[in-house]
PDB file of N, CA and C in Angstrom:
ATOM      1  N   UNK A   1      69.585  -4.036  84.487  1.00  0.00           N
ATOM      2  CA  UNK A   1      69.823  -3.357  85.749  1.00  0.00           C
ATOM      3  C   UNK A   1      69.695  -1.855  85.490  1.00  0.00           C
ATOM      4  N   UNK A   2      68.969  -0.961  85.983  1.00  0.00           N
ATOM      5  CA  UNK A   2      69.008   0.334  85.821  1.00  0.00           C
ATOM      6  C   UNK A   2      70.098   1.010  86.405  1.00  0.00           C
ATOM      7  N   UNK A   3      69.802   2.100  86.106  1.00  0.00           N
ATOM      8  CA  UNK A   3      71.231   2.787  86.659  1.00  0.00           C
ATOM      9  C   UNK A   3      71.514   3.378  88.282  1.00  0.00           C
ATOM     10  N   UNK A   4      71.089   3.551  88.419  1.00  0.00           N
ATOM     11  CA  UNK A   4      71.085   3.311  90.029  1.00  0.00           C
ATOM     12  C   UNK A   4      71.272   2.248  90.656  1.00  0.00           C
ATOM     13  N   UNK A   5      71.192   1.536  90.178  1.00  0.00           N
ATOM     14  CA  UNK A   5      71.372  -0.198  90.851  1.00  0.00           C
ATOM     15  C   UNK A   5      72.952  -0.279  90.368  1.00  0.00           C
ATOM     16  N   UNK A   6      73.394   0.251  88.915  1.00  0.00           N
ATOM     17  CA  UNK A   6      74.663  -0.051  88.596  1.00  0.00           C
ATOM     18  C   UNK A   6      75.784   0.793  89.494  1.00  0.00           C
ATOM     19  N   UNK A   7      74.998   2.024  89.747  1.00  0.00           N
ATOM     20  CA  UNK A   7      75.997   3.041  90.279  1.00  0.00           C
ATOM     21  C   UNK A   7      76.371   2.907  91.953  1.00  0.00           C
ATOM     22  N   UNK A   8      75.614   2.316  92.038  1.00  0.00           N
ATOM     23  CA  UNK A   8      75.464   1.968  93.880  1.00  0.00           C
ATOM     24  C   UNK A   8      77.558   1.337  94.051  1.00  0.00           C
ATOM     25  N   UNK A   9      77.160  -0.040  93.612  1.00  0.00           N
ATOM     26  CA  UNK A   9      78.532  -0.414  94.011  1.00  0.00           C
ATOM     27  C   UNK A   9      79.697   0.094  92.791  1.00  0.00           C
ATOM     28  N   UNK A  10      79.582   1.015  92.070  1.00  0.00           N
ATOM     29  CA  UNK A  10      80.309   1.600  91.176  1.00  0.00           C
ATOM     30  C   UNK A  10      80.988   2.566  92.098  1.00  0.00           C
ATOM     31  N   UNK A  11      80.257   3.561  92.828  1.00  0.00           N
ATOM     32  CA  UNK A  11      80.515   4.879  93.945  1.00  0.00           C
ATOM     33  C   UNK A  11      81.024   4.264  94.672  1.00  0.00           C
ATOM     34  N   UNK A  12      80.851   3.033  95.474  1.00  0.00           N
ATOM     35  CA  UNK A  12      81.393   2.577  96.744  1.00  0.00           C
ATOM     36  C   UNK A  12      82.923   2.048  95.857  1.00  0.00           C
ATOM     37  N   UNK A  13      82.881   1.688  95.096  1.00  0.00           N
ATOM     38  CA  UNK A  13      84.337   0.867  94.706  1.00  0.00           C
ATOM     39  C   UNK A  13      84.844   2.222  94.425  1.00  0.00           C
ATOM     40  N   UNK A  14      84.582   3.171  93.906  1.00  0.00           N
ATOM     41  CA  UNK A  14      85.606   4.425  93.443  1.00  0.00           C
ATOM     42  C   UNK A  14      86.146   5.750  94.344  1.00  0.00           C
ATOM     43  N   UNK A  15      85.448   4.977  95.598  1.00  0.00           N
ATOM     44  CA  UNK A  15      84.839   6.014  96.574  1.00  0.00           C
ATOM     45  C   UNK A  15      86.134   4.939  98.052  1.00  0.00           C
ATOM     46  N   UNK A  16      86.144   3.849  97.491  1.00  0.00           N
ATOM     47  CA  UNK A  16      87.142   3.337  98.355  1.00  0.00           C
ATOM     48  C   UNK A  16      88.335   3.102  97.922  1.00  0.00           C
ATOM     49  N   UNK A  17      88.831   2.998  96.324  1.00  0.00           N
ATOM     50  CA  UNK A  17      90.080   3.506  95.538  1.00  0.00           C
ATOM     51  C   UNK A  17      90.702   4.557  96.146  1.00  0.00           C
ATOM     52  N   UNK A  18      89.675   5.500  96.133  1.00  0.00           N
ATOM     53  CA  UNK A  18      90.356   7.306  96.326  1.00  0.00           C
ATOM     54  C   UNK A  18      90.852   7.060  97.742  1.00  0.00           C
ATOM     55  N   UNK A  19      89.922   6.943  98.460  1.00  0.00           N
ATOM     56  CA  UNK A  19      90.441   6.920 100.235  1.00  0.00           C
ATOM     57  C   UNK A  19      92.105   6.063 100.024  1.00  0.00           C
ATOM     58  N   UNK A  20      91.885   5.202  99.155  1.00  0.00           N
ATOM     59  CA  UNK A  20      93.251   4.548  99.487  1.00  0.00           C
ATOM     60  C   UNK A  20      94.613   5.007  98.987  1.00  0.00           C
ATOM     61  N   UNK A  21      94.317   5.955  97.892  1.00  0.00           N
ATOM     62  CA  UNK A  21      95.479   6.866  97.101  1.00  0.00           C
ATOM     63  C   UNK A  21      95.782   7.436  98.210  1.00  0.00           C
ATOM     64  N   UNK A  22      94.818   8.444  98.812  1.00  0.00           N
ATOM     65  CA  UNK A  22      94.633   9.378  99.733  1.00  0.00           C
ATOM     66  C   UNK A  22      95.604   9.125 101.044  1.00  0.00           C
ATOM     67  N   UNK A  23      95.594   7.777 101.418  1.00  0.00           N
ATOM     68  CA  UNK A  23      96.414   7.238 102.462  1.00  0.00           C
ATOM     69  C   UNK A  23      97.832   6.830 102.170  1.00  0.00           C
ATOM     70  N   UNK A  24      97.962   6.126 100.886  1.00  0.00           N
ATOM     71  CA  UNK A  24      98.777   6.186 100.163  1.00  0.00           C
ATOM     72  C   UNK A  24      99.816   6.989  99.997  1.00  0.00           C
ATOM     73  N   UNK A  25      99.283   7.904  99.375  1.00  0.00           N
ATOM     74  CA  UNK A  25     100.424   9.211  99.323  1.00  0.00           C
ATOM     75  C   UNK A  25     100.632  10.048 100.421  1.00  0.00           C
ATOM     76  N   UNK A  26      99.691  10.004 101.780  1.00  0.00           N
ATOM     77  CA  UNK A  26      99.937  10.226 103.187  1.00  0.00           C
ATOM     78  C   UNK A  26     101.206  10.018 103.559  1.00  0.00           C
ATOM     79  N   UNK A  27     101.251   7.991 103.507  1.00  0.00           N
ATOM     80  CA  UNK A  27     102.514   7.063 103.493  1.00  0.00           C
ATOM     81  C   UNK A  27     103.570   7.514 102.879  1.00  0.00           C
ATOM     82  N   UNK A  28     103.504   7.710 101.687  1.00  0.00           N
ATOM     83  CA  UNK A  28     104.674   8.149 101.026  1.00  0.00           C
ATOM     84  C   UNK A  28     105.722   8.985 101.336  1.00  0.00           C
ATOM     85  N   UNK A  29     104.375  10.456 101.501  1.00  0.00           N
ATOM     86  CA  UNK A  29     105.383  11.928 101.883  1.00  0.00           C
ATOM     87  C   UNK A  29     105.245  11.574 103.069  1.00  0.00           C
ATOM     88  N   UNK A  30     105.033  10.912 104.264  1.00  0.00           N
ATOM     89  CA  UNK A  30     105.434  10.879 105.520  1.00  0.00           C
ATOM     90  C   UNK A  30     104.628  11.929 106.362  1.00  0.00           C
ATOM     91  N   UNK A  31     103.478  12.675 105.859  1.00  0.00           N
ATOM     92  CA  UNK A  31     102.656  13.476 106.718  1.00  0.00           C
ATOM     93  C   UNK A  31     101.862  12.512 107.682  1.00  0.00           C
ATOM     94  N   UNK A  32     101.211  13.464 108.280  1.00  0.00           N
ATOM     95  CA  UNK A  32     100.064  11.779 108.995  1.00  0.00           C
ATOM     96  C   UNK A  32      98.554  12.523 107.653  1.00  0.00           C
ATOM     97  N   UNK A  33      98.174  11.722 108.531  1.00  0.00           N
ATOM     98  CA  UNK A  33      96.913  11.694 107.180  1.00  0.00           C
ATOM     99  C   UNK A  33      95.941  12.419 108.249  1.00  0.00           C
ATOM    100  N   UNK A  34      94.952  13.411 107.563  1.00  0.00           N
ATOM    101  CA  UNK A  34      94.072  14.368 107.792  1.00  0.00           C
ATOM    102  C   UNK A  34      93.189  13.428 108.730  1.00  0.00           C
ATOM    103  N   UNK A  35      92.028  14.517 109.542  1.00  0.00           N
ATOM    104  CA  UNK A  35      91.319  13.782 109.979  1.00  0.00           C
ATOM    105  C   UNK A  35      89.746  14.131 108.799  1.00  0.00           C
ATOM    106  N   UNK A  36      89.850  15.005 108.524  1.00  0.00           N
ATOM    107  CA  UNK A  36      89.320  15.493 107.087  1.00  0.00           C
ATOM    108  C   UNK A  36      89.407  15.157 105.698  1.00  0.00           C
ATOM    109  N   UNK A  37      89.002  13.755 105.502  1.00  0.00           N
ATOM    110  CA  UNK A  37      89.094  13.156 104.562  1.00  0.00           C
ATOM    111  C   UNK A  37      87.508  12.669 103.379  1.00  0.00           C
ATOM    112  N   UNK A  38      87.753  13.861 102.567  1.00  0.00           N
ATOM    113  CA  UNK A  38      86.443  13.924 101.645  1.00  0.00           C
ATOM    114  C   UNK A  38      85.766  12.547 100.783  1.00  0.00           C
ATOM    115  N   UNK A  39      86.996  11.968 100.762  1.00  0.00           N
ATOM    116  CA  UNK A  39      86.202  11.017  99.802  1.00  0.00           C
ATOM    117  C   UNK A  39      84.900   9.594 100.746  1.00  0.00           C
ATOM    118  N   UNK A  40      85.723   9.356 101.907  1.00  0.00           N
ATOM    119  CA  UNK A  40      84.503   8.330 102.869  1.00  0.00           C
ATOM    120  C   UNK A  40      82.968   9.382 103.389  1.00  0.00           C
ATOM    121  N   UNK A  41      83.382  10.680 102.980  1.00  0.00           N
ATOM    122  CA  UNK A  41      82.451  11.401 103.385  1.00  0.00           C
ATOM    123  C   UNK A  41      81.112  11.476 102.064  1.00  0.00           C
ATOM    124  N   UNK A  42      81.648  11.821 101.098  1.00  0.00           N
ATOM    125  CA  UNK A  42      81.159  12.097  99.795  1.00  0.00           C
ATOM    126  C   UNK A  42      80.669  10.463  99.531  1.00  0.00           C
ATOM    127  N   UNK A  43      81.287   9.451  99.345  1.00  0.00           N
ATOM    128  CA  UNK A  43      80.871   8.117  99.334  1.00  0.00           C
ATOM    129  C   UNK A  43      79.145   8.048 100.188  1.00  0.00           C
ATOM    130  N   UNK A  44      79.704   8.512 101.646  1.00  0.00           N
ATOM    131  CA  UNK A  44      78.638   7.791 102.881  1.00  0.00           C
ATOM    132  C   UNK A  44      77.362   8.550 102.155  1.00  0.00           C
ATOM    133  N   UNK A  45      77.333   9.189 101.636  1.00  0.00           N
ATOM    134  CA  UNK A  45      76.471  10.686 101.492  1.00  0.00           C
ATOM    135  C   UNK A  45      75.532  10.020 100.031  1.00  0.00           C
ATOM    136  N   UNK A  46      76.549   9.538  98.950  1.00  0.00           N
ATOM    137  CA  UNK A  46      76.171   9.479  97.563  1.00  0.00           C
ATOM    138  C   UNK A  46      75.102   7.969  97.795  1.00  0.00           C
ATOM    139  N   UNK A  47      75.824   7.436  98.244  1.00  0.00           N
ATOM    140  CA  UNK A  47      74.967   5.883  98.604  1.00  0.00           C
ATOM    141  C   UNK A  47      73.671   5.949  98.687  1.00  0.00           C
ATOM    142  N   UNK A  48      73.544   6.530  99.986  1.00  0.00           N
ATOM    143  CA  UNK A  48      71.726   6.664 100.130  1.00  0.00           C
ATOM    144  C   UNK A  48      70.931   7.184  99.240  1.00  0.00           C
ATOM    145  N   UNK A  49      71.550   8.422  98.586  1.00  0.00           N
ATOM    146  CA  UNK A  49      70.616   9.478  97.748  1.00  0.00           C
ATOM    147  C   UNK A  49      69.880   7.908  96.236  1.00  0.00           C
ATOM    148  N   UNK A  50      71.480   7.136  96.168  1.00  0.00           N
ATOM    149  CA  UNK A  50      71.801   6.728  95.008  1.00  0.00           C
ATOM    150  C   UNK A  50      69.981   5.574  95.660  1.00  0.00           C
ATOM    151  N   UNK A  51      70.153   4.898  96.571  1.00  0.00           N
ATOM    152  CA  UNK A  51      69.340   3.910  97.036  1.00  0.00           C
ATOM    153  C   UNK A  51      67.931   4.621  96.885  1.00  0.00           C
ATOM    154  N   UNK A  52      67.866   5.815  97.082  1.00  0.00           N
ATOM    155  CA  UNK A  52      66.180   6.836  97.539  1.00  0.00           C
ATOM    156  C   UNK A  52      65.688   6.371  95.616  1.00  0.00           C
ATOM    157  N   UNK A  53      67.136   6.977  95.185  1.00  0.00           N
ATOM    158  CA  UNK A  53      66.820   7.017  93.363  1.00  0.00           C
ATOM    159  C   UNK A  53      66.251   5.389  92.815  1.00  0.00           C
ATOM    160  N   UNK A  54      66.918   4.897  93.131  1.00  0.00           N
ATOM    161  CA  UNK A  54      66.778   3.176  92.702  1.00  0.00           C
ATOM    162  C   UNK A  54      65.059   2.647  93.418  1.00  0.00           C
ATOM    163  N   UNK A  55      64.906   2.926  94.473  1.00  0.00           N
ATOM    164  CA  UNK A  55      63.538   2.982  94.807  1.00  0.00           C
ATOM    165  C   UNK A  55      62.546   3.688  94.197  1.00  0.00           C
ATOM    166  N   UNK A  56      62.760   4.877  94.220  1.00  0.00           N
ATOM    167  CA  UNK A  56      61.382   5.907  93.334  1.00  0.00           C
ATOM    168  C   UNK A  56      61.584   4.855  91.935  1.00  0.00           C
ATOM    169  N   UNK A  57      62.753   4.785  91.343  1.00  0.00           N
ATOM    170  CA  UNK A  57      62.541   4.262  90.067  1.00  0.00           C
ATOM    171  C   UNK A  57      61.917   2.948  90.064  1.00  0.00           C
ATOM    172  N   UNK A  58      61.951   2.172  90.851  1.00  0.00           N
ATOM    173  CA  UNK A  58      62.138   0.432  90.880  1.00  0.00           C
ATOM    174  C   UNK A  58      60.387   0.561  91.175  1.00  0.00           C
ATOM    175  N   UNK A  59      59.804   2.123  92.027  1.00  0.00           N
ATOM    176  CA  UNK A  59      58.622   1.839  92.402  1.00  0.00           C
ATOM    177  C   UNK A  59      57.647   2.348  91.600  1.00  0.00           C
ATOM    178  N   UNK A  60      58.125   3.374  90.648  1.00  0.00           N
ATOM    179  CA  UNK A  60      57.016   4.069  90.330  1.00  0.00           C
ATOM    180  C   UNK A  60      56.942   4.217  88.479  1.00  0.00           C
ATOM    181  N   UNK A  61      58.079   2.878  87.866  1.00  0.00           N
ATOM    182  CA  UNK A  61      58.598   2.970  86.962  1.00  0.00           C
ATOM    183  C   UNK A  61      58.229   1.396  86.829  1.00  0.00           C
ATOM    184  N   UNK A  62      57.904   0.762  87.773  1.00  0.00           N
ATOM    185  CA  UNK A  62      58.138  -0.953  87.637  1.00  0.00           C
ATOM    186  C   UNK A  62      57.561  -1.704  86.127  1.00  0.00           C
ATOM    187  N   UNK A  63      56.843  -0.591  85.688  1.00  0.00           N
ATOM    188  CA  UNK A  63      56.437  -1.519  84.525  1.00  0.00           C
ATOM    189  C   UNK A  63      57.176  -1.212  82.965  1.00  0.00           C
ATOM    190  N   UNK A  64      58.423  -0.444  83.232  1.00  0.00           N
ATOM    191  CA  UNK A  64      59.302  -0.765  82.384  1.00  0.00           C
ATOM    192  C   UNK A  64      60.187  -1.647  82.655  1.00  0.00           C
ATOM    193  N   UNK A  65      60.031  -2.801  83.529  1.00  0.00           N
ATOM    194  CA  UNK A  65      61.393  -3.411  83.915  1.00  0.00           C
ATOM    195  C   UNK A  65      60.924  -4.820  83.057  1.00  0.00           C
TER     196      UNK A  65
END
């Protein structure tokens, strides 16, 4: 599996951990929780670039696989 293929659901799982600390400790100290929350943003963002990468590679690389 190249690395882009590994990192895809690597970002989404670490990228939905954080959001949940994030809410988490919202809960805790009793604030409400932001509507400005970086990590579902940074996630939505990293995904695609990660998918553009896994394509150029998967397409223009195919005969190292």
């Amino acid at each position: 599996m190249c690395m882009f293929c590994a990192a895809i659901p690597a970002v989404a799982a670490a990228g939905l951990i954080l959001d949940s600390r994030q809410r988490q400790e919202a809960e805790k100290s009793g604030r409400p929780l932001s509507n400005l929350r970086p990590f579902p943003v940074i996630t939505a963002l990293a995904i695609p670039v990660l998918l553009v990468g896994a394509v150029f590679v998967h397409s223009r690389f195919s005969w190292m696989h």
